[in-house]
ModelCIF file with pLDDT and N, C-alpha, C, O atoms, coordinates in Angstrom:
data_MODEL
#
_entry.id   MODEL 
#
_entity.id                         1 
_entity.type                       polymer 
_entity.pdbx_number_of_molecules   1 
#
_entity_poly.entity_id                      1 
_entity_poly.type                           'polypeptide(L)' 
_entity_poly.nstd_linkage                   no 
_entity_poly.nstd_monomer                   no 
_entity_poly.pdbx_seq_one_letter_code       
;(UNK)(UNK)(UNK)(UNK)(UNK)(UNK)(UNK)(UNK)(UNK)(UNK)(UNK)(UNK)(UNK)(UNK)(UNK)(UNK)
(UNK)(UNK)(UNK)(UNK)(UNK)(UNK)(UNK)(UNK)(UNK)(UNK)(UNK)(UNK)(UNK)(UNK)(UNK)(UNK)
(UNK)(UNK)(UNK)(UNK)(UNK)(UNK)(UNK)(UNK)(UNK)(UNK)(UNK)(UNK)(UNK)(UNK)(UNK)(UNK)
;
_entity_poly.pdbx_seq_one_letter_code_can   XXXXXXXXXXXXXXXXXXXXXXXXXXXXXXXXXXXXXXXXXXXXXXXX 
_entity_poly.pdbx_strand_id                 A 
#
loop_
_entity_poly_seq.entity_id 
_entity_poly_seq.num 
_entity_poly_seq.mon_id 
_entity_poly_seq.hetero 
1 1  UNK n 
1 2  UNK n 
1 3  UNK n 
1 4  UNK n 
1 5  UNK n 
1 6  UNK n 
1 7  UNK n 
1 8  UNK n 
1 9  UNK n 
1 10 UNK n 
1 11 UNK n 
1 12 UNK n 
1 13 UNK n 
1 14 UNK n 
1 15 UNK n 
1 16 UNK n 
1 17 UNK n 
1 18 UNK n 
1 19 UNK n 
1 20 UNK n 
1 21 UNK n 
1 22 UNK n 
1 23 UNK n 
1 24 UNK n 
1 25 UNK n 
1 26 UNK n 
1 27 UNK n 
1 28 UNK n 
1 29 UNK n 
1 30 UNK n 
1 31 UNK n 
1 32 UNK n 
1 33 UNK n 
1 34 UNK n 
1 35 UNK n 
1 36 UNK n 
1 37 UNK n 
1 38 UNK n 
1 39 UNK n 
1 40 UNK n 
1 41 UNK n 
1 42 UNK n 
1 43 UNK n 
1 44 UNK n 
1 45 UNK n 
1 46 UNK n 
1 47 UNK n 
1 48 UNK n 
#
_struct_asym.id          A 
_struct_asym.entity_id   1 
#
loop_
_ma_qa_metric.id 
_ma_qa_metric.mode 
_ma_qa_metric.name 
_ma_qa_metric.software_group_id 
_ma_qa_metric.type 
1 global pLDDT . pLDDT 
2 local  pLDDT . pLDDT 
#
_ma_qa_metric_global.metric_id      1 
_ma_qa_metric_global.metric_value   90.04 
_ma_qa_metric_global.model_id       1 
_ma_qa_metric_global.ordinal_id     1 
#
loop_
_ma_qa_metric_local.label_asym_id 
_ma_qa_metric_local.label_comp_id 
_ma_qa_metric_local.label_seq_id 
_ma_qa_metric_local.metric_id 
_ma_qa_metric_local.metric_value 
_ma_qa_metric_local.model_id 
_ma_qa_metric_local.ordinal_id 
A UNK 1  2 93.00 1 1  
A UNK 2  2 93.00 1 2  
A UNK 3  2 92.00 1 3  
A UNK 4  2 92.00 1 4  
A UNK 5  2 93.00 1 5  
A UNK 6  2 91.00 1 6  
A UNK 7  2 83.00 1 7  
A UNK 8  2 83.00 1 8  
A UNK 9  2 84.00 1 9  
A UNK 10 2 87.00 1 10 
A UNK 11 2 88.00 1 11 
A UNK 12 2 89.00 1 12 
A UNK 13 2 90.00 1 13 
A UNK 14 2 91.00 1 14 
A UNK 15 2 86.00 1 15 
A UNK 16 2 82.00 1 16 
A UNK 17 2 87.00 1 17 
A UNK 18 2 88.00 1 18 
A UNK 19 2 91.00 1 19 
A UNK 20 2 92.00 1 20 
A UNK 21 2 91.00 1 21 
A UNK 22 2 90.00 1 22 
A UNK 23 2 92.00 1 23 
A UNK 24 2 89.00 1 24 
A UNK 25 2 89.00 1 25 
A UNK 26 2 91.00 1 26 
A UNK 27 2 90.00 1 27 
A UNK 28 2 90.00 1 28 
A UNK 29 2 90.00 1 29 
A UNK 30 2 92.00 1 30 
A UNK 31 2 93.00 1 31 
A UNK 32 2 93.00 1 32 
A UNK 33 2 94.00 1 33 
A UNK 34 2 95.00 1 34 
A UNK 35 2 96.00 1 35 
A UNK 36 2 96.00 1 36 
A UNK 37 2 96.00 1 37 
A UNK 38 2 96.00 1 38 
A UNK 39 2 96.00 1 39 
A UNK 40 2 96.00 1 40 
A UNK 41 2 95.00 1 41 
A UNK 42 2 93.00 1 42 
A UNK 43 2 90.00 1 43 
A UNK 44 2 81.00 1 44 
A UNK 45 2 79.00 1 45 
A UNK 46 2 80.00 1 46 
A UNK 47 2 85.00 1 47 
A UNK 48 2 89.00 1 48 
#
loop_
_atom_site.group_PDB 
_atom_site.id 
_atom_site.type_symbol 
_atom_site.label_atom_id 
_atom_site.label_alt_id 
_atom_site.label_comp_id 
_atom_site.label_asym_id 
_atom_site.label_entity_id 
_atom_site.label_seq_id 
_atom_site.pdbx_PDB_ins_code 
_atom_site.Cartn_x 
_atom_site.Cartn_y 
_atom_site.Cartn_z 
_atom_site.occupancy 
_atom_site.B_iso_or_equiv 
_atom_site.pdbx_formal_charge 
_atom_site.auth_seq_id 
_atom_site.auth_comp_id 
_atom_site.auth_asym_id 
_atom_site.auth_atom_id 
_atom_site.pdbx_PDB_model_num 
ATOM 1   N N  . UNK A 1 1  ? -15.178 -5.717  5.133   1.00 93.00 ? 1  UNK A N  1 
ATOM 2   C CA . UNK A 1 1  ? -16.127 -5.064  4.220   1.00 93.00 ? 1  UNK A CA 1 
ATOM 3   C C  . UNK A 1 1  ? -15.506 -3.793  3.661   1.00 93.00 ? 1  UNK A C  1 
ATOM 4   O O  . UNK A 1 1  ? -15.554 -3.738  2.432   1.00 93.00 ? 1  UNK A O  1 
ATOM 5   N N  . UNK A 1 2  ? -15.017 -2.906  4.183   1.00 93.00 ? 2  UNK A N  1 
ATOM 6   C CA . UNK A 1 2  ? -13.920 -2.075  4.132   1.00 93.00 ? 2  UNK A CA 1 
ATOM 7   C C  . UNK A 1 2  ? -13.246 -2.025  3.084   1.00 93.00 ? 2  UNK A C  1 
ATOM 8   O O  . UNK A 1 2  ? -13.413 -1.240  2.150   1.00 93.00 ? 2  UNK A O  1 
ATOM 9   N N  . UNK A 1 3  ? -12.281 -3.034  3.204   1.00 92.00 ? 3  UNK A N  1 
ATOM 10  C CA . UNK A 1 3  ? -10.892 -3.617  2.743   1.00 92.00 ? 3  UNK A CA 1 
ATOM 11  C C  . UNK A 1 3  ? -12.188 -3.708  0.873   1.00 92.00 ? 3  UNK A C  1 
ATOM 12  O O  . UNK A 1 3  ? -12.128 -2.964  -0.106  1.00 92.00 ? 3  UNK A O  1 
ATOM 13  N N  . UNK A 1 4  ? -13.097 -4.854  1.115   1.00 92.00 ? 4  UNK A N  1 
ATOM 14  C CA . UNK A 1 4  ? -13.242 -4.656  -0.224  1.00 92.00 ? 4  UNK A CA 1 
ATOM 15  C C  . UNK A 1 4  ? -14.048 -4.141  -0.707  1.00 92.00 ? 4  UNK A C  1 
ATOM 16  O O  . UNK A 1 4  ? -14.508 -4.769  -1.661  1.00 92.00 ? 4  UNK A O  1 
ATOM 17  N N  . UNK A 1 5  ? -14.619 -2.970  -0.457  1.00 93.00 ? 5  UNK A N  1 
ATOM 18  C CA . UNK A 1 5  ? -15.108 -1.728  -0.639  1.00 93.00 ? 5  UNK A CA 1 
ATOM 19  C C  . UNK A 1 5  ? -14.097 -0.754  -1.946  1.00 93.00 ? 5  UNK A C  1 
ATOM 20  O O  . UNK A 1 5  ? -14.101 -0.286  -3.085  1.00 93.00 ? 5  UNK A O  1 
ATOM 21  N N  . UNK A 1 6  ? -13.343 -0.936  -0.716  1.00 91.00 ? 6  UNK A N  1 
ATOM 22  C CA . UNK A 1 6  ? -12.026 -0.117  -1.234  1.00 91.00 ? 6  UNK A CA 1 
ATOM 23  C C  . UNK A 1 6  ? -11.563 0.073   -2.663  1.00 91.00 ? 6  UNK A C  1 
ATOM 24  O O  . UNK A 1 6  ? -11.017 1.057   -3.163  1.00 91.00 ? 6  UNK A O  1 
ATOM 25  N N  . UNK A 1 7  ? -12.056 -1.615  -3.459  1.00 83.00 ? 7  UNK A N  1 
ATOM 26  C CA . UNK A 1 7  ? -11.543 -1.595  -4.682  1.00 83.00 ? 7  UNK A CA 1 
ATOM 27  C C  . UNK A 1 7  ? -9.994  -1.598  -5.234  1.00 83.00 ? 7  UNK A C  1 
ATOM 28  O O  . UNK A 1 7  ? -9.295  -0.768  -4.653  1.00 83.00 ? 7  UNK A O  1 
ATOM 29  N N  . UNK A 1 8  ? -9.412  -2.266  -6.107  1.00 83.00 ? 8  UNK A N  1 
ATOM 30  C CA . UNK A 1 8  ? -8.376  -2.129  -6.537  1.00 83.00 ? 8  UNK A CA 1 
ATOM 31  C C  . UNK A 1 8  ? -7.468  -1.338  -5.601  1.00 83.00 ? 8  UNK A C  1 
ATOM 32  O O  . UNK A 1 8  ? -7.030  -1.488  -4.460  1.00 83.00 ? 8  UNK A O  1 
ATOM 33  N N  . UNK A 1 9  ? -7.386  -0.535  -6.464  1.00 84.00 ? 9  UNK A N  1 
ATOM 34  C CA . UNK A 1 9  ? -6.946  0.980   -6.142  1.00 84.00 ? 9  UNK A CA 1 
ATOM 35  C C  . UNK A 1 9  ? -6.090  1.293   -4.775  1.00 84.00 ? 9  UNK A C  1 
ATOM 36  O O  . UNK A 1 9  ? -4.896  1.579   -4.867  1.00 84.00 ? 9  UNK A O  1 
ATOM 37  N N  . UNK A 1 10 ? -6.565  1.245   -3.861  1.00 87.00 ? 10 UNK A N  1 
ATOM 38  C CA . UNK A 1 10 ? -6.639  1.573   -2.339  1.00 87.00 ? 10 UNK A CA 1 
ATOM 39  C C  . UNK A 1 10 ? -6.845  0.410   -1.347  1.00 87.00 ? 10 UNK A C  1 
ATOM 40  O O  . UNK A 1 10 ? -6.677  0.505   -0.131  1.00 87.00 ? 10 UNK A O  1 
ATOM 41  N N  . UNK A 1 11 ? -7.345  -1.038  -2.212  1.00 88.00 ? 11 UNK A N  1 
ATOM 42  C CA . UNK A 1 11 ? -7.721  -1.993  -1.217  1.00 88.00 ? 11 UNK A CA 1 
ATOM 43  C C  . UNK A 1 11 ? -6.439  -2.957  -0.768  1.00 88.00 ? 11 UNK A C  1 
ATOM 44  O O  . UNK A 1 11 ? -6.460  -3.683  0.226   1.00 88.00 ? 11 UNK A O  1 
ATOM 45  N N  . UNK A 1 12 ? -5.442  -2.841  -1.588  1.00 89.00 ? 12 UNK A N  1 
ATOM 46  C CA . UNK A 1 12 ? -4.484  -3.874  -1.549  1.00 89.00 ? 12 UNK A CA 1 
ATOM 47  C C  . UNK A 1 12 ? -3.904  -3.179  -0.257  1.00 89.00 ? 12 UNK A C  1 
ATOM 48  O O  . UNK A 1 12 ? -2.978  -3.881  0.148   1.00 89.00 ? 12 UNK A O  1 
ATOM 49  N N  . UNK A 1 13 ? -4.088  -2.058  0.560   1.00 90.00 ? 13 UNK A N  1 
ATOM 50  C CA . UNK A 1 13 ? -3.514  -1.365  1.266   1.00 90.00 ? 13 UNK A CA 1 
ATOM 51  C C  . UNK A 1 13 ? -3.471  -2.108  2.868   1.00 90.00 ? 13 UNK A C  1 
ATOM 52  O O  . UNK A 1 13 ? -2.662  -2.095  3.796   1.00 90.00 ? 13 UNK A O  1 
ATOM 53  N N  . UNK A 1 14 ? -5.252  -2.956  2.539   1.00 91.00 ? 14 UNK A N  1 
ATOM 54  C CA . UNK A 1 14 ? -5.412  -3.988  3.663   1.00 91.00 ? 14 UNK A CA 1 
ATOM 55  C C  . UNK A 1 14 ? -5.532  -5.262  3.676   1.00 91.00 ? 14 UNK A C  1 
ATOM 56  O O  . UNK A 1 14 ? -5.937  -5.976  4.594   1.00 91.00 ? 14 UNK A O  1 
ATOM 57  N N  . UNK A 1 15 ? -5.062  -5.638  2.313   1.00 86.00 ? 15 UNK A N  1 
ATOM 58  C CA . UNK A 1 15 ? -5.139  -7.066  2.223   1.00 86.00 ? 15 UNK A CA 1 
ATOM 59  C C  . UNK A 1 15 ? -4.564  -8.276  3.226   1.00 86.00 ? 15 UNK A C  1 
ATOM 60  O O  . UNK A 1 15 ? -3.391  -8.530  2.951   1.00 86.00 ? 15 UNK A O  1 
ATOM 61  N N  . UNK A 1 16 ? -5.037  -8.991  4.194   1.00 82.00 ? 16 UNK A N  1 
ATOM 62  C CA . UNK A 1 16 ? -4.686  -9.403  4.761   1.00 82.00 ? 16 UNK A CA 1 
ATOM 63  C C  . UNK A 1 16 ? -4.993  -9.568  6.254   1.00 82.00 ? 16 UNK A C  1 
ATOM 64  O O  . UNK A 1 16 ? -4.890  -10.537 7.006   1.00 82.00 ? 16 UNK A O  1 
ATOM 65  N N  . UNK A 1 17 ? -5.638  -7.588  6.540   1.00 87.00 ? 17 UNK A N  1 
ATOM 66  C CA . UNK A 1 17 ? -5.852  -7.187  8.077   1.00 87.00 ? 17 UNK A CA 1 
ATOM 67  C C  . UNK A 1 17 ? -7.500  -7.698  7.853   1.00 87.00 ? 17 UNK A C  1 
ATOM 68  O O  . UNK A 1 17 ? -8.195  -7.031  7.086   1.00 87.00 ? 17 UNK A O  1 
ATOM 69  N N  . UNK A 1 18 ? -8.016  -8.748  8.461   1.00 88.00 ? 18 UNK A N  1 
ATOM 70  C CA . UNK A 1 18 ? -9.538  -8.909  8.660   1.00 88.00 ? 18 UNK A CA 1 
ATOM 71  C C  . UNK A 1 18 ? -9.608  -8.782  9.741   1.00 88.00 ? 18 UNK A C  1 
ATOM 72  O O  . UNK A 1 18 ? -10.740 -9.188  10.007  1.00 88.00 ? 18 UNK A O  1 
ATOM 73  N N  . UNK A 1 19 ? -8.871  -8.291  11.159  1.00 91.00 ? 19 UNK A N  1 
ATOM 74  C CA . UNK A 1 19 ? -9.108  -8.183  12.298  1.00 91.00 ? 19 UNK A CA 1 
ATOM 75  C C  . UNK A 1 19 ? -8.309  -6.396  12.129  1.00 91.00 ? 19 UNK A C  1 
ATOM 76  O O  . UNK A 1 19 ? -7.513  -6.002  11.276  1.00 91.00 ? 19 UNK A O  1 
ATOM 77  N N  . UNK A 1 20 ? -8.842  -5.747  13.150  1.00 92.00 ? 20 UNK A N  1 
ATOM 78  C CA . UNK A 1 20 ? -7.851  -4.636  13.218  1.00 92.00 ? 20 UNK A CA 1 
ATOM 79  C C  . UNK A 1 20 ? -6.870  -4.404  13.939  1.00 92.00 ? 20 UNK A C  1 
ATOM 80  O O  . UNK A 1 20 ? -6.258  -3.336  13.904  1.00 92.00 ? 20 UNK A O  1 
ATOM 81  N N  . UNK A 1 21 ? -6.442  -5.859  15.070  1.00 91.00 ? 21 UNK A N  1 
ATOM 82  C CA . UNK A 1 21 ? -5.092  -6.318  15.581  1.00 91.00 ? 21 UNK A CA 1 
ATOM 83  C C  . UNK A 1 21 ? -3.791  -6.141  14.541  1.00 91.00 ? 21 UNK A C  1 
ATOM 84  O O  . UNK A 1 21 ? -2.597  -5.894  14.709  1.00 91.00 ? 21 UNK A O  1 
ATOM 85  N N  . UNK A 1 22 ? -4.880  -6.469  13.055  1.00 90.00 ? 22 UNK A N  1 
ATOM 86  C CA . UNK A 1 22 ? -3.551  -6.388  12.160  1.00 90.00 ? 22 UNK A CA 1 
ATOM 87  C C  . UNK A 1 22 ? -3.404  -5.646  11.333  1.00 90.00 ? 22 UNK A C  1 
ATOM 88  O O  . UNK A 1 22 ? -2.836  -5.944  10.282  1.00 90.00 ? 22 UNK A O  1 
ATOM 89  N N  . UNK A 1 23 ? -4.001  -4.186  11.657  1.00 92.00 ? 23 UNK A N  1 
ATOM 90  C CA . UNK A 1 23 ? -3.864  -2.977  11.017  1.00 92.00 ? 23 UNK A CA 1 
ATOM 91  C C  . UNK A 1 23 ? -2.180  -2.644  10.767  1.00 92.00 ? 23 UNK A C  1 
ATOM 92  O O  . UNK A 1 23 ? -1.695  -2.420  9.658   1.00 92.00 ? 23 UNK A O  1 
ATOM 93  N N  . UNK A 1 24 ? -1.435  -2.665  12.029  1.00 89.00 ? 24 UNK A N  1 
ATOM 94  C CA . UNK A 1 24 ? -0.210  -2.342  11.933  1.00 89.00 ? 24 UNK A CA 1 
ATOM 95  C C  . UNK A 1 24 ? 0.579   -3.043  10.506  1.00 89.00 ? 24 UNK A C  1 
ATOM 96  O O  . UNK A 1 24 ? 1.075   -2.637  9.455   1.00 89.00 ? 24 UNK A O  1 
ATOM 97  N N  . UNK A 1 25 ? 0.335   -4.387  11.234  1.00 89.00 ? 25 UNK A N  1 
ATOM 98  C CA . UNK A 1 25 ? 0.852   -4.583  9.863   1.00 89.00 ? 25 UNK A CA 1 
ATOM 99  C C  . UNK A 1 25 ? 0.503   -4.328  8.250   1.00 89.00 ? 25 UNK A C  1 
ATOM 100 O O  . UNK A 1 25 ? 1.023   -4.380  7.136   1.00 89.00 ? 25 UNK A O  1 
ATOM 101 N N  . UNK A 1 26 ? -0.432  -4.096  8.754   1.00 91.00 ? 26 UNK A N  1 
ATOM 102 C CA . UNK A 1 26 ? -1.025  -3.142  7.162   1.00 91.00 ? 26 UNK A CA 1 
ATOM 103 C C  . UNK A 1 26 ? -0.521  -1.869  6.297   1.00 91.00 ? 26 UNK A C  1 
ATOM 104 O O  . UNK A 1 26 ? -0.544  -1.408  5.155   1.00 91.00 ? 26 UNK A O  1 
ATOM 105 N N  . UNK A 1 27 ? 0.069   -1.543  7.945   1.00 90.00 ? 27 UNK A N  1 
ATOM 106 C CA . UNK A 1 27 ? 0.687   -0.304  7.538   1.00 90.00 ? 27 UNK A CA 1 
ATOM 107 C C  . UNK A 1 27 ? 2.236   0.008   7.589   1.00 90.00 ? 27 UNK A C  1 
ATOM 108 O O  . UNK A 1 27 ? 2.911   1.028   7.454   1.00 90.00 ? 27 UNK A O  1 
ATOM 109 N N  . UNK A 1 28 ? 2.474   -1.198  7.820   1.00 90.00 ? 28 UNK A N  1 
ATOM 110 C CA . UNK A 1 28 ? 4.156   -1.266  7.832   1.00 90.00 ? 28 UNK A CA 1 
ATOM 111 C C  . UNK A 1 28 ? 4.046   -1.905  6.468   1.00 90.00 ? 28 UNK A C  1 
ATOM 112 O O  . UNK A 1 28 ? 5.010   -1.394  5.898   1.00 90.00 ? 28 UNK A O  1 
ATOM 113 N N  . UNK A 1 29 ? 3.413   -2.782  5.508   1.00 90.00 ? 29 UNK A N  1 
ATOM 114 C CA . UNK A 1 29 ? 3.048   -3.588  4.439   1.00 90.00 ? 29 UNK A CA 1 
ATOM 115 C C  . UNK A 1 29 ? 2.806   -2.735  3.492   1.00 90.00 ? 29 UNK A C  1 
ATOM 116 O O  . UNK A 1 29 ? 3.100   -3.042  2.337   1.00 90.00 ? 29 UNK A O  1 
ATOM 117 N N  . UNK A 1 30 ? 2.160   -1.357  3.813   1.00 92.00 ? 30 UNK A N  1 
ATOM 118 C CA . UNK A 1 30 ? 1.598   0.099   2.936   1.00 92.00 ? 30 UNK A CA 1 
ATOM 119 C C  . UNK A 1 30 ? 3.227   1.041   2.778   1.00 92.00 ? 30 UNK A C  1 
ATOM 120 O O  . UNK A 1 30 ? 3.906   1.249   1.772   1.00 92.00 ? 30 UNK A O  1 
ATOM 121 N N  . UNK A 1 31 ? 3.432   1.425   4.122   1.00 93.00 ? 31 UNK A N  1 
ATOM 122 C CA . UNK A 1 31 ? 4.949   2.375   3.580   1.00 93.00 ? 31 UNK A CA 1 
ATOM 123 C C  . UNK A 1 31 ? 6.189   1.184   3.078   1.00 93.00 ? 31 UNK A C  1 
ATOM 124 O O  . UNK A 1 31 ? 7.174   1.655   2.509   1.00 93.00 ? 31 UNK A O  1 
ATOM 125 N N  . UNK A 1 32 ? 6.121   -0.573  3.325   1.00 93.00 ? 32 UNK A N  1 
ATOM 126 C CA . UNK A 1 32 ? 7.274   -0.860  2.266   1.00 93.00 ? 32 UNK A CA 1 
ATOM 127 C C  . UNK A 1 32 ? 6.607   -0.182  0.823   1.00 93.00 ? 32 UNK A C  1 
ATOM 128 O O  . UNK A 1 32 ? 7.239   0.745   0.316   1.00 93.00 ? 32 UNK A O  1 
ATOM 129 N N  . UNK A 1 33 ? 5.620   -0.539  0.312   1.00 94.00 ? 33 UNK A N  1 
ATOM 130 C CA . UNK A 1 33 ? 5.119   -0.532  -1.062  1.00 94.00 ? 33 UNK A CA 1 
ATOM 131 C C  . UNK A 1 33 ? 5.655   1.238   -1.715  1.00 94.00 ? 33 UNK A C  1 
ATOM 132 O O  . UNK A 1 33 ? 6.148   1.616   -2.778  1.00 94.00 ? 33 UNK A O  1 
ATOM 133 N N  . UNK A 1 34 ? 5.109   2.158   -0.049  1.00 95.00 ? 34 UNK A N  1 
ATOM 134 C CA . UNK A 1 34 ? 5.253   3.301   -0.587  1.00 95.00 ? 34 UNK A CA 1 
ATOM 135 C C  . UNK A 1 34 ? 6.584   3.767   -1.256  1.00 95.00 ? 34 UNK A C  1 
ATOM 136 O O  . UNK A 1 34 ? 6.564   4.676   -2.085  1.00 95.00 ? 34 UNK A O  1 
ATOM 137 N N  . UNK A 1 35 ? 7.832   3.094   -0.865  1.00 96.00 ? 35 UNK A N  1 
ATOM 138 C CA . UNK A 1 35 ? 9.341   3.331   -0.468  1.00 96.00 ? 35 UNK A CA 1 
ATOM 139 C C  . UNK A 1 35 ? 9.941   2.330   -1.616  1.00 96.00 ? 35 UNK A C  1 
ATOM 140 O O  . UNK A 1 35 ? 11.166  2.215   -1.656  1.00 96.00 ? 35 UNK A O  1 
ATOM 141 N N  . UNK A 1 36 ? 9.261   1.708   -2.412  1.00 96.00 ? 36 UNK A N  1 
ATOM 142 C CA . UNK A 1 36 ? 9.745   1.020   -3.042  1.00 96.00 ? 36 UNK A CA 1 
ATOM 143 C C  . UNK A 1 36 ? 9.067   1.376   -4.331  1.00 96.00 ? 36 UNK A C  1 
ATOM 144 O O  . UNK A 1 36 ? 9.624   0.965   -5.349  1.00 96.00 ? 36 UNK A O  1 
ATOM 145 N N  . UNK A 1 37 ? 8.084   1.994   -4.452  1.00 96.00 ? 37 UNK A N  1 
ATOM 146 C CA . UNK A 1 37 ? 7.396   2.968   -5.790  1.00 96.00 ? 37 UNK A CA 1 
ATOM 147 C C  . UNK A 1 37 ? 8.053   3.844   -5.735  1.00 96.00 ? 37 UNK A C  1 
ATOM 148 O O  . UNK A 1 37 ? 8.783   4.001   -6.714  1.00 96.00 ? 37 UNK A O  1 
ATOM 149 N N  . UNK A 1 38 ? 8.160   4.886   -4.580  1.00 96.00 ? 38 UNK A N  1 
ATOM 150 C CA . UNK A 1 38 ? 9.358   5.685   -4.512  1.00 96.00 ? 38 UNK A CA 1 
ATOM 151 C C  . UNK A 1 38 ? 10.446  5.324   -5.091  1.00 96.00 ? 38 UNK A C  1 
ATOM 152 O O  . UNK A 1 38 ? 10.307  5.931   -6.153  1.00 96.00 ? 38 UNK A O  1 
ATOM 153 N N  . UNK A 1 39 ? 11.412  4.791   -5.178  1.00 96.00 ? 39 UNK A N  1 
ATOM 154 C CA . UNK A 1 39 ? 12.968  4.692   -5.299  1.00 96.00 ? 39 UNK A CA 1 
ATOM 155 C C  . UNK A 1 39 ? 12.492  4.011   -6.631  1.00 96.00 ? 39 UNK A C  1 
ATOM 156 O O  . UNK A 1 39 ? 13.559  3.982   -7.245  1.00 96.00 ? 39 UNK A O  1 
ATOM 157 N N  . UNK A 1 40 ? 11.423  3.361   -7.584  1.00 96.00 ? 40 UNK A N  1 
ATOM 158 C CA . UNK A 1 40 ? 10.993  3.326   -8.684  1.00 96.00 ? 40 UNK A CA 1 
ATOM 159 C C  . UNK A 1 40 ? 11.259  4.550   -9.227  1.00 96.00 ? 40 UNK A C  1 
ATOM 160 O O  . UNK A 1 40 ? 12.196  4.568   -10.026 1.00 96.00 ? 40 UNK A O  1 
ATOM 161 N N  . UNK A 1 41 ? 10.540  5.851   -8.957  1.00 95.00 ? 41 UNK A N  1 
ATOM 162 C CA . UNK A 1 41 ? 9.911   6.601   -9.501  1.00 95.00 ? 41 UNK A CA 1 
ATOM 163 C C  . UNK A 1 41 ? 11.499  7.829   -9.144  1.00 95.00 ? 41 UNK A C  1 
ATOM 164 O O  . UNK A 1 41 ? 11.523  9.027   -9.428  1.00 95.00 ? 41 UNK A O  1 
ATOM 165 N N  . UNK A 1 42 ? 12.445  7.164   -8.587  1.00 93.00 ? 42 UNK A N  1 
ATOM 166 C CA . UNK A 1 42 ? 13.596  8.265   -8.401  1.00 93.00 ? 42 UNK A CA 1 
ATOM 167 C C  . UNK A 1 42 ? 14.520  7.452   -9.121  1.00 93.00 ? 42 UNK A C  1 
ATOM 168 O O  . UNK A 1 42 ? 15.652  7.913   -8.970  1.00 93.00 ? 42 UNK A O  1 
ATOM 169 N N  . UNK A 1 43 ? 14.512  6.543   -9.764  1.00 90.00 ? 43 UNK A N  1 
ATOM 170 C CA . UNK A 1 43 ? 15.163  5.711   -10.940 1.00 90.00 ? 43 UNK A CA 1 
ATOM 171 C C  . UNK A 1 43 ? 14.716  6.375   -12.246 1.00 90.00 ? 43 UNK A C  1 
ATOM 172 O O  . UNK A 1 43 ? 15.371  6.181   -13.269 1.00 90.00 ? 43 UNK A O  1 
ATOM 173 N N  . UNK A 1 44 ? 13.926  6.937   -12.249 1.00 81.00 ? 44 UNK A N  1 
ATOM 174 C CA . UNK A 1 44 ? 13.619  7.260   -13.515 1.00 81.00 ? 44 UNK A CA 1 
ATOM 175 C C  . UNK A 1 44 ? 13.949  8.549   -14.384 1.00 81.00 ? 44 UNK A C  1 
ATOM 176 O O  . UNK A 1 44 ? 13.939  9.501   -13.603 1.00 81.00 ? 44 UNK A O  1 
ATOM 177 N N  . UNK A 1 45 ? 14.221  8.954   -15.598 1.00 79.00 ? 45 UNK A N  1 
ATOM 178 C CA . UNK A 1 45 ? 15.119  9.876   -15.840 1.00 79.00 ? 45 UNK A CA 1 
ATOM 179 C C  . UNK A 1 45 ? 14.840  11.197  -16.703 1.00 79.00 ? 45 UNK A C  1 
ATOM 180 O O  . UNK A 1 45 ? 15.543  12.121  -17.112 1.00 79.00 ? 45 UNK A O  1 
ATOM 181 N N  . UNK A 1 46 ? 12.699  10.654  -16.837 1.00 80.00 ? 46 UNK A N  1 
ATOM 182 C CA . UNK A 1 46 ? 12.289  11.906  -17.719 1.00 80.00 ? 46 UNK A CA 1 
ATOM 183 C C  . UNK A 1 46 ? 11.860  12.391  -16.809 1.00 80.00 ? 46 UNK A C  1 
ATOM 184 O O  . UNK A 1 46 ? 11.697  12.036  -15.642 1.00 80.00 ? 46 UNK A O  1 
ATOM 185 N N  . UNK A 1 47 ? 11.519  13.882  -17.765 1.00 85.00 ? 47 UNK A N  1 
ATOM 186 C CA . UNK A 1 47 ? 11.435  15.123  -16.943 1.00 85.00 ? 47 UNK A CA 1 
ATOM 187 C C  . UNK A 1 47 ? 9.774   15.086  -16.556 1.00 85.00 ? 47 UNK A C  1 
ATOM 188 O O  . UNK A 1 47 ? 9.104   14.327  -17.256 1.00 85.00 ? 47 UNK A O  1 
ATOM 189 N N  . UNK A 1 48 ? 9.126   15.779  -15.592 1.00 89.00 ? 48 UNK A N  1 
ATOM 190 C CA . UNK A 1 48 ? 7.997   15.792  -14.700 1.00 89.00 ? 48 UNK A CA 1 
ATOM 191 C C  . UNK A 1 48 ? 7.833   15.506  -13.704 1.00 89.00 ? 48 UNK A C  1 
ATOM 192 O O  . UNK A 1 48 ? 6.719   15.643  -13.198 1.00 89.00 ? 48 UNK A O  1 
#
């Protein structure tokens, strides 16, 4: 209920965990995404 509460935005963060056994992996599934927007966003070459 949570998970799609969440909306767009923030929900894809648990897509998958319907038990909270599989939180972890939710969150090993959350910092790839984070680390890979990252190194997106350090590819890039304008200024801000």
């Amino acid at each position: 209920v949570m998970a799609a509460r969440l909306g767009r935005d923030a929900g894809w963060a648990l897509d998958g965990a319907d038990d909270p056994a599989e939180l972890w992996r939710a969150e090993a599934r959350c910092w790839s995404r984070v680390e890979r927007d990252g190194e997106a966003l350090l590819r890039g070459s304008e200024f801000g």
